[in-house]
Protein backbone atom coordinates (compact mmCIF):
# COMPACT_ATOMS: atom_id res chain seq x y z
CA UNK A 1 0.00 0.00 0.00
CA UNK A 2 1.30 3.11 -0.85
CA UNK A 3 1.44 6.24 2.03
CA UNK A 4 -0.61 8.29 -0.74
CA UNK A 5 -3.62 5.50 -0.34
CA UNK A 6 -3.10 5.22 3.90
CA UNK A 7 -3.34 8.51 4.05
CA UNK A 8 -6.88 8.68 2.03
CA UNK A 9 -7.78 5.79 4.08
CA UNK A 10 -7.07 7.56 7.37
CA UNK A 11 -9.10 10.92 6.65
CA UNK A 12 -12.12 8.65 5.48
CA UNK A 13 -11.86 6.86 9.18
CA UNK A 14 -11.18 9.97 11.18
CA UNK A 15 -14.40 11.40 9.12
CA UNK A 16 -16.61 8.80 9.56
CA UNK A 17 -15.70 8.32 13.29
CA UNK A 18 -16.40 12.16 13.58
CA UNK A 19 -19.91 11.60 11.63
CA UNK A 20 -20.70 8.85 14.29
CA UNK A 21 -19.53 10.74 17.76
CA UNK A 22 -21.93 14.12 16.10
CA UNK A 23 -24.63 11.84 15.33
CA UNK A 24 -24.38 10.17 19.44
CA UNK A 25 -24.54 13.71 21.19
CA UNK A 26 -27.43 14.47 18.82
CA UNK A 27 -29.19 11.43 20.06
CA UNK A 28 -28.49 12.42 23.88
CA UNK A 29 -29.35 15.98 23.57
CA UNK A 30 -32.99 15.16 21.78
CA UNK A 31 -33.21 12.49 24.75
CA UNK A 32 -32.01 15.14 27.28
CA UNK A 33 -34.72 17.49 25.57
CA UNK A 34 -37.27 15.15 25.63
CA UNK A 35 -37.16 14.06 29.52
CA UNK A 36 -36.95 17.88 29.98
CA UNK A 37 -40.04 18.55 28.04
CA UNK A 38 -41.91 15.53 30.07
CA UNK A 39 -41.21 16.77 33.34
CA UNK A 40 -42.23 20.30 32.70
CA UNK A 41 -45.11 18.55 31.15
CA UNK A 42 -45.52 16.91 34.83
CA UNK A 43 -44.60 19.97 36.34
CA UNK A 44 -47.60 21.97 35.02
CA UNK A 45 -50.12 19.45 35.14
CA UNK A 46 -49.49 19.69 38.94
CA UNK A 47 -49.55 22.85 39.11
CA UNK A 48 -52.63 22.91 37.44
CA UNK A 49 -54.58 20.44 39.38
CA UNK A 50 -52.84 22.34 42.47
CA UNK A 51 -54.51 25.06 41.27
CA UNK A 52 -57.62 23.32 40.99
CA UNK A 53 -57.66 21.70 44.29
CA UNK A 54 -57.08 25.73 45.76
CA UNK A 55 -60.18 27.00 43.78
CA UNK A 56 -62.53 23.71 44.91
CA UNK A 57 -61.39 24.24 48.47
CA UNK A 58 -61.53 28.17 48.39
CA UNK A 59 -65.37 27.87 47.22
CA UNK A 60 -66.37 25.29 49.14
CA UNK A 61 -64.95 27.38 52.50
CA UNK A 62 -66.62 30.31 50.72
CA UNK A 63 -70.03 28.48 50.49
CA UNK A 64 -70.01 27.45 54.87
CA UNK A 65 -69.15 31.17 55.37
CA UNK A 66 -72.20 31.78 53.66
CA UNK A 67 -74.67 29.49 55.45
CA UNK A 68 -73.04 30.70 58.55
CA UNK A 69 -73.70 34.06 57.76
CA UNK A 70 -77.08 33.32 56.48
CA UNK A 71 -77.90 31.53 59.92
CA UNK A 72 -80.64 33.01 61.73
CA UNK A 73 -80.17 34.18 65.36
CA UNK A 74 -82.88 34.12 68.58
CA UNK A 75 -84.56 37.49 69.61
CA UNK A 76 -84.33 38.72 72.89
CA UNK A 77 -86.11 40.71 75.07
CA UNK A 78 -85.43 43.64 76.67
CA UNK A 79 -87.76 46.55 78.39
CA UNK A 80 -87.82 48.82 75.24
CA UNK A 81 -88.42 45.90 72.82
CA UNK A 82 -91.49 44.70 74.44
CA UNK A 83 -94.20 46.69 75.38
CA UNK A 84 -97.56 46.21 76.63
CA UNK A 85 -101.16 48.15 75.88
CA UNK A 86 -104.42 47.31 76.70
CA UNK A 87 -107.59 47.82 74.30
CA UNK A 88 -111.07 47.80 76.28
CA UNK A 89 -114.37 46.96 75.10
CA UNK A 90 -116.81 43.61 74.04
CA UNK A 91 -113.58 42.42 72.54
CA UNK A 92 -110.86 43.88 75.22
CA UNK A 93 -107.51 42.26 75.60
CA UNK A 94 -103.62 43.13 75.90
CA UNK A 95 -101.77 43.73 73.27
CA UNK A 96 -97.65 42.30 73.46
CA UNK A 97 -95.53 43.74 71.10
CA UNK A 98 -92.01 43.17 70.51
CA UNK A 99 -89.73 44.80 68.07
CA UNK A 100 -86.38 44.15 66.36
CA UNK A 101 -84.36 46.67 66.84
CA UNK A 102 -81.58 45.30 65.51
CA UNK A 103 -80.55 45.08 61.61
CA UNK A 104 -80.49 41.11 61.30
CA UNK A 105 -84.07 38.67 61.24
CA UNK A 106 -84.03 36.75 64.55
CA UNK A 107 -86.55 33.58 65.42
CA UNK A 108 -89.62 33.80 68.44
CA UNK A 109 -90.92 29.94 68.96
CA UNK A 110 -94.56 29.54 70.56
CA UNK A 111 -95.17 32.32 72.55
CA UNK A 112 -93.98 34.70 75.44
CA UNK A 113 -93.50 33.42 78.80
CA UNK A 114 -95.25 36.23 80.83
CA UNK A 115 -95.19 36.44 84.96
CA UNK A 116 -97.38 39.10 86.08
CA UNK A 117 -95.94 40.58 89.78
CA UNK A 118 -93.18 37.92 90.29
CA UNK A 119 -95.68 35.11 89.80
CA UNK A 120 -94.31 31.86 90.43
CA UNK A 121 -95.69 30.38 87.34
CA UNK A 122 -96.07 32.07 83.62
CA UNK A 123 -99.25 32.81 82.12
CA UNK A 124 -100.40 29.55 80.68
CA UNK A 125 -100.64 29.37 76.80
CA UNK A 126 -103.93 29.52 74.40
CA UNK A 127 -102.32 27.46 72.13
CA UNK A 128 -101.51 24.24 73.59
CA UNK A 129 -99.68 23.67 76.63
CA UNK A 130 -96.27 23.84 77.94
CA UNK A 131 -96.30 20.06 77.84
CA UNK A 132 -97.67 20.41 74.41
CA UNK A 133 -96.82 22.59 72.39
CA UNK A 134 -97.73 23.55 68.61
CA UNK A 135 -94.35 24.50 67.07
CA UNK A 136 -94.76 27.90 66.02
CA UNK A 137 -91.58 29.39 65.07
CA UNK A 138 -91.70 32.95 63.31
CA UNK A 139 -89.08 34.91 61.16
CA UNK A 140 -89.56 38.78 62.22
CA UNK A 141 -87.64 40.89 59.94
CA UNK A 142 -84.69 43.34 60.69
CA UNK A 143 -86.73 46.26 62.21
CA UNK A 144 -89.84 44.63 62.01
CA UNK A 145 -92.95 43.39 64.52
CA UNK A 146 -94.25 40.45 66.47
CA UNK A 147 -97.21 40.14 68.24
CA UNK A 148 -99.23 37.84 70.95
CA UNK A 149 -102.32 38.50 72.59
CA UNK A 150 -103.82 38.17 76.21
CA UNK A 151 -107.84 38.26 75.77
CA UNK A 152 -109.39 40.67 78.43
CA UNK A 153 -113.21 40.67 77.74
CA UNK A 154 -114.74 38.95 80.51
CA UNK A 155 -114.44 40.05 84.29
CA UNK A 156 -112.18 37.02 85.53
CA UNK A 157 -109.81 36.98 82.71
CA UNK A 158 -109.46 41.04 83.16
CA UNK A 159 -109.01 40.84 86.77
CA UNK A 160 -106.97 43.59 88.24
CA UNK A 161 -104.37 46.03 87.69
CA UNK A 162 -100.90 44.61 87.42
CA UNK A 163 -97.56 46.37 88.51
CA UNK A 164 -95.05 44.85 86.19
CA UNK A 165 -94.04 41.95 84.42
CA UNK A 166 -91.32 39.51 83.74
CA UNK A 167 -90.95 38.23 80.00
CA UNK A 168 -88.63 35.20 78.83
CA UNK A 169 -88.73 33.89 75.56
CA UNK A 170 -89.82 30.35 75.34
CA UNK A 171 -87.24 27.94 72.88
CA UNK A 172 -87.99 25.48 70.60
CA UNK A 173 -89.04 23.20 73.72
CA UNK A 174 -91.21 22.93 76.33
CA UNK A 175 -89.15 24.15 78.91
CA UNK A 176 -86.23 25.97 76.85
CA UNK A 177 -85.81 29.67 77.21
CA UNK A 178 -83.85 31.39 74.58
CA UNK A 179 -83.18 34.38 76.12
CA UNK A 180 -84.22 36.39 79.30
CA UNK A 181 -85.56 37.68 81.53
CA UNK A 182 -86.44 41.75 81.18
CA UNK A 183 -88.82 43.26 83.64
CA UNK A 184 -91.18 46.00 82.50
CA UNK A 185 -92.71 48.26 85.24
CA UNK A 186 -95.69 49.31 84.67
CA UNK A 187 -95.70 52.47 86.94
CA UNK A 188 -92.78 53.69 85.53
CA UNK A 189 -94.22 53.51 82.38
CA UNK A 190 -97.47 55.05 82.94
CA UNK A 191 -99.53 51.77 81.87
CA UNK A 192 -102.85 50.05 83.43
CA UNK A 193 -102.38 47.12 82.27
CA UNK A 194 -104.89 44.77 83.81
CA UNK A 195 -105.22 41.06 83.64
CA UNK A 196 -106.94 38.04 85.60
CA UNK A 197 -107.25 34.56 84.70
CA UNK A 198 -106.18 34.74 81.45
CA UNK A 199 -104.38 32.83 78.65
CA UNK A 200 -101.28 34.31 75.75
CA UNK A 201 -101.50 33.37 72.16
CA UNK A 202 -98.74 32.36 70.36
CA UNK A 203 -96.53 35.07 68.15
CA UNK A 204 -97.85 36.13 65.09
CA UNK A 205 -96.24 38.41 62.64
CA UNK A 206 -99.47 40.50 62.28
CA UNK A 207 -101.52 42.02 65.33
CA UNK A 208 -105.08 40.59 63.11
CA UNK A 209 -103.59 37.30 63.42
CA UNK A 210 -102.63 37.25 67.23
CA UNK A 211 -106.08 39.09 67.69
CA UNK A 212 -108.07 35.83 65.75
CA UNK A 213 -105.77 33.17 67.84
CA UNK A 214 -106.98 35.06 71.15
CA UNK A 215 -110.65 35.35 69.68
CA UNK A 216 -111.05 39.18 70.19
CA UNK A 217 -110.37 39.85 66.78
CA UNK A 218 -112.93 41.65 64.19
């Protein structure tokens, strides 16, 4: 062999050997690139159900703030919330009505427990009895009215002239109390307010509809 052929021989080898090493890196950088690209792939698929999982959780914490703020408290008595008159003739009873002063709805169950001069026991309901009782629950509106009435038109249910009372709200049960007790004088006040052996209606949201329950209505 003559050096003129080796040497062809030799550049053809060193070329092709250079051909194959290019051709290897390209192979390991498009791998490299591709197990790159599949992570970031991974990467922003978690990311995204991350993101997800945020949003579901933020909502669903959203929605119980909601129902908690939607939740409806008890009323509660107090001396200028309830208040007391009496209307006289054939059909004469006391009027009790309370008001919400404040600017949220609040709940009144079955009906005003009412002790007339530090009575021992409450006035005993119309509507059922405090064994028994009938349920009534009532929304009254930010600001708005409740009512219950005590029928007065006979002699022994009108008896005499009372001095104050003590009001608790009744609960949902027959021997809850929600809130309580306020005392209103009646002196103070300036009232005659005069009942016997009488009975209290449940509440009502109208002062017709107490009026019908306590059958003094028109």
């Amino acid at each position: 062999m003559t050096a003129r052929r080796s040497r062809h021989r030799s550049a053809a080898y060193a070329a092709l050997a250079l051909g194959l090493a290019g051709s290897l890196a390209l192979t390991g950088c498009n791998s490299h690139s591709s197990k790159k690209s599949k992570k970031s792939k991974k990467s922003s698929s978690s990311s995204s159900k991350s993101k997800k999982r945020k949003i579901i959780g933020g909502g669903a914490a959203g929605a119980g703030a909601g129902a908690a703020s939607r939740r409806v408290p008890d009323c509660y008595p107090s001396t200028y919330k309830v208040t007391f008159s009496q209307q006289t003739g054939p059909k004469s009873h006391v009027a009790v009505k309370f008001k919400n002063s404040t600017s949220r709805d609040c709940k009144l169950y079955n009906a005003p427990l009412l002790r007339f001069n530090n009575a021992k026991d409450p006035l005993p309901l119309l509507q059922g009895t405090p064994g028994h009782l009938d349920g009534t629950r009532i929304t009254v509106p930010a600001h708005g009215y409740a009512y219950a009435v005590i029928p007065t038109n006979t002699a022994a249910t009108k008896g005499t002239e009372q001095k104050s009372v003590t009001i608790d709200f009744m609960g949902i049960s027959a021997n809850s109390v929600t809130h309580g007790p306020a005392t209103v004088n009646f002196a103070e006040k300036r009232l005659h307010i005069s009942v016997g052996k009488s009975k209290v209606t449940n509440w009502s949201s109208s002062i017709h509809g107490a009026q019908l329950a306590g059958g003094v209505g028109k």
